[in-house]
C-alpha atoms as a PDB file:
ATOM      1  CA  UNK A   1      68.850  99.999 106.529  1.00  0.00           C
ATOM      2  CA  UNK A   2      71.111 103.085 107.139  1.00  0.00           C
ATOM      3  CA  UNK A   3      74.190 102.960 104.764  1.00  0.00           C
ATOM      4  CA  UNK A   4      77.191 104.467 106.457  1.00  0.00           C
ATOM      5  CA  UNK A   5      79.582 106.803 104.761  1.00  0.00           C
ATOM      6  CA  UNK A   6      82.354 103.804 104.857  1.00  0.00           C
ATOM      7  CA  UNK A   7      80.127 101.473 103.045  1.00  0.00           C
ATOM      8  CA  UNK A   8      79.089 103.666 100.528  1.00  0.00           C
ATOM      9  CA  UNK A   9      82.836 104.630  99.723  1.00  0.00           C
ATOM     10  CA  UNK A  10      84.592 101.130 100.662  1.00  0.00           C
ATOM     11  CA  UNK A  11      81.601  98.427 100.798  1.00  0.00           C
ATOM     12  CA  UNK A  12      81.230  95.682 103.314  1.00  0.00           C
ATOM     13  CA  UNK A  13      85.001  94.337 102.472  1.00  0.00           C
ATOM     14  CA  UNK A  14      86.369  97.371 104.512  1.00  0.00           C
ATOM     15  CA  UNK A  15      83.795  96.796 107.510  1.00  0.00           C
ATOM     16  CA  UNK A  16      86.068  98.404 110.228  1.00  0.00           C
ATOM     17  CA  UNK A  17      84.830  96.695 112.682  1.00  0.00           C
ATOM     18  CA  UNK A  18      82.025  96.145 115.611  1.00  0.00           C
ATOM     19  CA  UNK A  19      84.318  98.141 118.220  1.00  0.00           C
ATOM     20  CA  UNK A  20      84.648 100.976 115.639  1.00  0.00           C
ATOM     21  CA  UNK A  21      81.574 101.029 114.181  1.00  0.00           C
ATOM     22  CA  UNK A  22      79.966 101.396 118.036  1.00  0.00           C
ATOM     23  CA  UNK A  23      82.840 104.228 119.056  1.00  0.00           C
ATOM     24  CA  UNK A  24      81.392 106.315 115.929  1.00  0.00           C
ATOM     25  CA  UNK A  25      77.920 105.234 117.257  1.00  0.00           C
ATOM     26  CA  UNK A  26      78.702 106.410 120.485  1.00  0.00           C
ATOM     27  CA  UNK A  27      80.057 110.286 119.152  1.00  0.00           C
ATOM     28  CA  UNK A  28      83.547 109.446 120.239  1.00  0.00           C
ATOM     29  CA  UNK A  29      84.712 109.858 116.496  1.00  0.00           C
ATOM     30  CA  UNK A  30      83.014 110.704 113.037  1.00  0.00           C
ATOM     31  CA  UNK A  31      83.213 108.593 109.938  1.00  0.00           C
ATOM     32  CA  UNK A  32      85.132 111.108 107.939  1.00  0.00           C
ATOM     33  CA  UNK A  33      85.803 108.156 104.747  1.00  0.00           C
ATOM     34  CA  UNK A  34      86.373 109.425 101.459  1.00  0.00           C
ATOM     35  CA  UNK A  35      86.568 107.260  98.313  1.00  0.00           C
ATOM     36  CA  UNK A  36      90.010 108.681  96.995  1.00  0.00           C
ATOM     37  CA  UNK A  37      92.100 107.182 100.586  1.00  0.00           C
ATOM     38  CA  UNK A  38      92.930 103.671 100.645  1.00  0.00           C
ATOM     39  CA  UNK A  39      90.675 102.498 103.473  1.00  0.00           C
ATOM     40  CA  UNK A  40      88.592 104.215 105.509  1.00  0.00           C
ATOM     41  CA  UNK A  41      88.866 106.754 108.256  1.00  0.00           C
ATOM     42  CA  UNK A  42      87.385 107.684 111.037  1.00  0.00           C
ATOM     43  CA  UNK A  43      88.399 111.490 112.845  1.00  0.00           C
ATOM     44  CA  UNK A  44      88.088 113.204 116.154  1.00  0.00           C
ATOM     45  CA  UNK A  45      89.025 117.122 116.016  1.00  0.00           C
ATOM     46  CA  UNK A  46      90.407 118.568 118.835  1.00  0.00           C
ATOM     47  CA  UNK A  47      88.197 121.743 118.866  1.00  0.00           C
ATOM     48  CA  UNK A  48      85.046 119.833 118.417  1.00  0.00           C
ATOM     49  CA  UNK A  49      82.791 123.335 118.086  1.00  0.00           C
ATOM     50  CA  UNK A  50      85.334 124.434 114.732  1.00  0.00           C
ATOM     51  CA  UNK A  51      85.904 121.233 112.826  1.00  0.00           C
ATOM     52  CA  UNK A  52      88.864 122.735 111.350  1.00  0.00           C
ATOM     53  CA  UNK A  53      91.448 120.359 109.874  1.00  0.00           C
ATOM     54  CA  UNK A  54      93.886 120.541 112.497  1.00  0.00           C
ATOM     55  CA  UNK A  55      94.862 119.289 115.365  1.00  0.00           C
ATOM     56  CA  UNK A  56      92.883 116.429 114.577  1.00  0.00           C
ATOM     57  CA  UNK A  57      93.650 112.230 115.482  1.00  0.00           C
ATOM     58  CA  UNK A  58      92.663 109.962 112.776  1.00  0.00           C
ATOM     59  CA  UNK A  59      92.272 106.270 112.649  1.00  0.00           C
ATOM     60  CA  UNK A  60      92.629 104.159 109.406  1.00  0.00           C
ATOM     61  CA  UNK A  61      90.769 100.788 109.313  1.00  0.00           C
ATOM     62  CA  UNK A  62      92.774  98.923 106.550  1.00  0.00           C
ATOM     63  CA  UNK A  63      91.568  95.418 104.756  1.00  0.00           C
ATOM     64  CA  UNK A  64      90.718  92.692 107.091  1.00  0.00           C
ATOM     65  CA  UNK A  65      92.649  90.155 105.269  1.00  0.00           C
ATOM     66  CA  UNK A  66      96.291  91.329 105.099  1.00  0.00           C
ATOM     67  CA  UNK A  67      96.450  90.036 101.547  1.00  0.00           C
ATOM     68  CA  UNK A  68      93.840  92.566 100.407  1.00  0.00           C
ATOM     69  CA  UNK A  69      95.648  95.827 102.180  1.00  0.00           C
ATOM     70  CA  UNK A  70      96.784  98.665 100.217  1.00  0.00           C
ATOM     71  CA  UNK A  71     100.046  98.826 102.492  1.00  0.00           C
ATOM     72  CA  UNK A  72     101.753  95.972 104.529  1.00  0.00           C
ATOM     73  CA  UNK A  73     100.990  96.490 107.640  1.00  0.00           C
ATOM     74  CA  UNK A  74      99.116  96.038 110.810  1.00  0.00           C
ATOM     75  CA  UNK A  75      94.971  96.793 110.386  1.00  0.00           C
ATOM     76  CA  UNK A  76      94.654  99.687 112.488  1.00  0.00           C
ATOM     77  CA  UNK A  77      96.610 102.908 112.267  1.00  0.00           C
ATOM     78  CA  UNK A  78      96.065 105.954 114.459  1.00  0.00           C
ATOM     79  CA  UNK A  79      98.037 109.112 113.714  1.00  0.00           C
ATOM     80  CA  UNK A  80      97.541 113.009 115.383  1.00  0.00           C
ATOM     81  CA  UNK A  81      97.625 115.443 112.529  1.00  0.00           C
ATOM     82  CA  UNK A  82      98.816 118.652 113.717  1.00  0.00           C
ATOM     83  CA  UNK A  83      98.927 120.502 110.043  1.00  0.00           C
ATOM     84  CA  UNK A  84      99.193 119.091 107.071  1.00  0.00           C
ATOM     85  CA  UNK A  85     102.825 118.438 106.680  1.00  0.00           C
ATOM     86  CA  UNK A  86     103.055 117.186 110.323  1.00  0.00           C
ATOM     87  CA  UNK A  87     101.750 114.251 111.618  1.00  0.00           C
ATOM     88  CA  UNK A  88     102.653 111.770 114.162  1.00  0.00           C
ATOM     89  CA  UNK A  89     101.716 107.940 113.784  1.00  0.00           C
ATOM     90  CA  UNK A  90     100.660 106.945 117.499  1.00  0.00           C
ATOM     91  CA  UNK A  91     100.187 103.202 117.020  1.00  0.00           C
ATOM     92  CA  UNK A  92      99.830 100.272 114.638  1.00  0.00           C
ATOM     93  CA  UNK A  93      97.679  97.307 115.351  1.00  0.00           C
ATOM     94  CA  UNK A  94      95.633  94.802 114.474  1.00  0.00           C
ATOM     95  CA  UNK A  95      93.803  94.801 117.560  1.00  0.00           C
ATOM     96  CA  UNK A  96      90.836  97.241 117.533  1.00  0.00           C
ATOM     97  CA  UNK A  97      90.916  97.668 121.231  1.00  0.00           C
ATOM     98  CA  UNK A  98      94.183  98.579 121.307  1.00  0.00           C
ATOM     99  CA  UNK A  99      94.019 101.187 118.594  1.00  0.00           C
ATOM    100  CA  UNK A 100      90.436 102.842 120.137  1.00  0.00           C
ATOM    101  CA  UNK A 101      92.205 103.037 123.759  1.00  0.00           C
ATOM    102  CA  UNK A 102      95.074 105.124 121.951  1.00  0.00           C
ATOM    103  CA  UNK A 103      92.305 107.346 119.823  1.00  0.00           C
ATOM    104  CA  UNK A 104      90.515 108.291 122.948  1.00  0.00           C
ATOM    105  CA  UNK A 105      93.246 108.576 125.331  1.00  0.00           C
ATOM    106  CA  UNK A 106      95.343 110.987 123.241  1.00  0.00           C
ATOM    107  CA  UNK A 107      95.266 114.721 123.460  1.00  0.00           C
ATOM    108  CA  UNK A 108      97.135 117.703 121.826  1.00  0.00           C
ATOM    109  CA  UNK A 109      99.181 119.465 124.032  1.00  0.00           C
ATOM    110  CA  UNK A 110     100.708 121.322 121.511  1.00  0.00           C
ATOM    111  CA  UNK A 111     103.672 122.754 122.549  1.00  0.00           C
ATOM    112  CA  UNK A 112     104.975 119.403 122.539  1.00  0.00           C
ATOM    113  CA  UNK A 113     103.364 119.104 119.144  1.00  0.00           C
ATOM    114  CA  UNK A 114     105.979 122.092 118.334  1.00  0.00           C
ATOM    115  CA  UNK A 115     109.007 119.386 118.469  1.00  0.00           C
ATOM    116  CA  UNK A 116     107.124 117.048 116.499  1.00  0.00           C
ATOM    117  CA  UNK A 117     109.185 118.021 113.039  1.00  0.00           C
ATOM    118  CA  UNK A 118     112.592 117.464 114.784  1.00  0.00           C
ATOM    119  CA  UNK A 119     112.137 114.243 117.239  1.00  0.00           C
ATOM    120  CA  UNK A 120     113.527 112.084 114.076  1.00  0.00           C
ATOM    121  CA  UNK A 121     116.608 114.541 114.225  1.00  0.00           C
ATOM    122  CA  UNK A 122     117.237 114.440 117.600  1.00  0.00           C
ATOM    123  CA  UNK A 123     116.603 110.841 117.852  1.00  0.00           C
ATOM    124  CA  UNK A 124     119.446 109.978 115.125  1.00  0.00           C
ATOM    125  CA  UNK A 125     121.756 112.686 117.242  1.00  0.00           C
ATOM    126  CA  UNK A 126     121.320 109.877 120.202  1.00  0.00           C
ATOM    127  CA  UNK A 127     124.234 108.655 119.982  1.00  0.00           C
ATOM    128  CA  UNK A 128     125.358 107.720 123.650  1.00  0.00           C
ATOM    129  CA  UNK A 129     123.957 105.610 126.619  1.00  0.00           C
ATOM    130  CA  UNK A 130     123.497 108.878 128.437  1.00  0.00           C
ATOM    131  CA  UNK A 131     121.785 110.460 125.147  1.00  0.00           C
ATOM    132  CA  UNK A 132     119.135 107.790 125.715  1.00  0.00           C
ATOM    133  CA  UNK A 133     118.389 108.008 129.118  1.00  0.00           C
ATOM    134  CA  UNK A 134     118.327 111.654 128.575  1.00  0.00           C
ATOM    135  CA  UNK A 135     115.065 110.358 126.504  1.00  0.00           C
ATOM    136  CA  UNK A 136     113.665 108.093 129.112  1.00  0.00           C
ATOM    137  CA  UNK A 137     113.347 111.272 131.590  1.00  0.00           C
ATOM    138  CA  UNK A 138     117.581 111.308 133.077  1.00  0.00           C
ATOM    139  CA  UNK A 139     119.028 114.480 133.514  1.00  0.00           C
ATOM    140  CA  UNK A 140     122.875 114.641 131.071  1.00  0.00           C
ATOM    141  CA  UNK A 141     122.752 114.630 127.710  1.00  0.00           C
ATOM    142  CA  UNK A 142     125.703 114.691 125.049  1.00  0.00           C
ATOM    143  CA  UNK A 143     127.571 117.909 124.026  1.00  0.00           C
ATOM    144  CA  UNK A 144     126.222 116.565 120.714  1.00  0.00           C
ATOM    145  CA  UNK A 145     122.875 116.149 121.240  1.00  0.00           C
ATOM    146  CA  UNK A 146     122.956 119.089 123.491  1.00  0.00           C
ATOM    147  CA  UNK A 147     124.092 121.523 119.855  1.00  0.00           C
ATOM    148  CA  UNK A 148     121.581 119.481 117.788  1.00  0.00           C
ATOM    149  CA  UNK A 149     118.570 120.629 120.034  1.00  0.00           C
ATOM    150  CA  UNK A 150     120.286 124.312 120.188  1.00  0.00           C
ATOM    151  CA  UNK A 151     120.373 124.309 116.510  1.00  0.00           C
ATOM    152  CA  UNK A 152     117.063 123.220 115.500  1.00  0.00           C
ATOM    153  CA  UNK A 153     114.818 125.088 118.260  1.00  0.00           C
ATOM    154  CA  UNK A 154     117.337 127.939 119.203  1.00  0.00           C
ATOM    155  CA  UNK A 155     116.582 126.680 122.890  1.00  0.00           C
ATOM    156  CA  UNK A 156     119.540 125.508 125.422  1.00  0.00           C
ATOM    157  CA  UNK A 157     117.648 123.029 127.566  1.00  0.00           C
ATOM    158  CA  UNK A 158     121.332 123.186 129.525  1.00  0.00           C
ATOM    159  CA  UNK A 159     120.101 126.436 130.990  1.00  0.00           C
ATOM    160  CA  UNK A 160     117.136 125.197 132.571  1.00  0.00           C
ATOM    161  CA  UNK A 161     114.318 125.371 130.019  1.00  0.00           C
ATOM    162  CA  UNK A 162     112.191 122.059 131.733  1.00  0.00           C
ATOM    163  CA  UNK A 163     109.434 122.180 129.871  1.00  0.00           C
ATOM    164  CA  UNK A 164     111.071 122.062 126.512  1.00  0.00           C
ATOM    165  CA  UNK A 165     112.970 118.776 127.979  1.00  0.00           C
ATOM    166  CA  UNK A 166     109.577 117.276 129.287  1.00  0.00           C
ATOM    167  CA  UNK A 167     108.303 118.055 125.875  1.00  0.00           C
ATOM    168  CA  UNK A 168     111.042 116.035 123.782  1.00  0.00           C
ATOM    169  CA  UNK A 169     110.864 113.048 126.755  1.00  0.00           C
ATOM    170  CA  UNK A 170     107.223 112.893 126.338  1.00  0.00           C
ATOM    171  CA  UNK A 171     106.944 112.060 122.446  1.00  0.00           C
ATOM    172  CA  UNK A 172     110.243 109.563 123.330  1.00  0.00           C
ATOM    173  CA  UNK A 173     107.937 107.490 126.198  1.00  0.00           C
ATOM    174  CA  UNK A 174     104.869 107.706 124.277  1.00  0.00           C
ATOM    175  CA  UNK A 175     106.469 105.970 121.517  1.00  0.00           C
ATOM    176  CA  UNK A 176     107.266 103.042 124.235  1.00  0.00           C
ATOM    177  CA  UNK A 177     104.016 103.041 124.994  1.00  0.00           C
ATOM    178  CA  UNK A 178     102.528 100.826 121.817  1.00  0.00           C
ATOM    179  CA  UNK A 179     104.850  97.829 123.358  1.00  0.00           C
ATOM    180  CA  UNK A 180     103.804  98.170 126.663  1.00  0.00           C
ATOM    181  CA  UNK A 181     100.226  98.576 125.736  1.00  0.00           C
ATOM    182  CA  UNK A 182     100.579  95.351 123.242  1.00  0.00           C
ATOM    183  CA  UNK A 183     102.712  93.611 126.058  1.00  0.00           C
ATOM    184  CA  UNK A 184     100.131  93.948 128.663  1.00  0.00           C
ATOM    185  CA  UNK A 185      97.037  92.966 126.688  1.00  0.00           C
ATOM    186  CA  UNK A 186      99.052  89.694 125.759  1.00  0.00           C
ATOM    187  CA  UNK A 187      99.910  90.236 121.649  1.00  0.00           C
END
């Protein structure tokens, strides 16, 4: 029988799982567990010819039992690692299925990934109704938040720059999406 890199670093207590184990069966991520993290972990890169650190998604299989976890928290944990000192949490579950629909589905489009270190900023700047639907994809936005955005990225998305805009809304709705996703498969 064919130990796999989580068992030999974890054992059988931190099985991740039938749906992951077949997923890393099946190529669509490699069992990248390493006996100094909590739990183990399981990696896609996004330039699968390099296997460079970064951009990579990874997804942590904590304890079964919530008792036994290292952190409080929901099982499953996928997060997009863009360099070492940025990374994005994309969902928490406990629901396998959940977290492999995120792993797959997700890809880098990193100019996006460029607002990444300022969304918390510009999300505590939201001060205002309009501020928020600003972040839901409306078109005004708060003289405040407006300078914030100007200040950290030296870019005036008053004057037109869409993409930048799109970029911020984007990370905003796909932070939504964990609800809806949960919502819809009835947790």
């Amino acid at each position: 029988m064919t130990v796999e890199l989580w068992q030999a670093q974890f054992g059988e207590a931190l099985n991740p799982g039938r749906e992951v184990r077949d997923a890393v069966a099946a190529g669509d991520m490699t069992d990248t567990s390493w006996g100094n993290d909590t739990c183990p972990s399981f990696t896609r890169w996004q330039d699968c010819t390099a296997r460079n650190d970064h951009p990579k998604i990874v997804l942590w299989c904590e304890h079964p039992n919530p008792d036994n976890r290292e952190f409080a928290g929901p099982r499953y944990t996928v997060v997009a690692v863009l360099t070492d000192a940025v990374a994005e949490p994309l969902i928490q579950t406990d629901r396998a299925e959940v977290a492999l629909a995120v792993f797959r589905a997700h890809r880098f489009d990193l100019d996006a990934y460029d607002i990444v270190r300022a969304v918390q900023a510009i999300a505590d700047k939201c001060s205002t109704l309009e501020d928020l639907e600003w972040l839901a994809g409306g078109e005004q936005m708060s003289d405040d938040l407006a300078a914030t955005i100007a200040d950290i990225f030296g870019v005036d998305v008053r004057d037109g720059d869409v993409a930048f805009q799109y970029s911020v809304q984007a990370v905003a709705v796909r932070r939504g999406l964990q609800a809806m996703a949960e919502r819809a498969i009835g947790k």
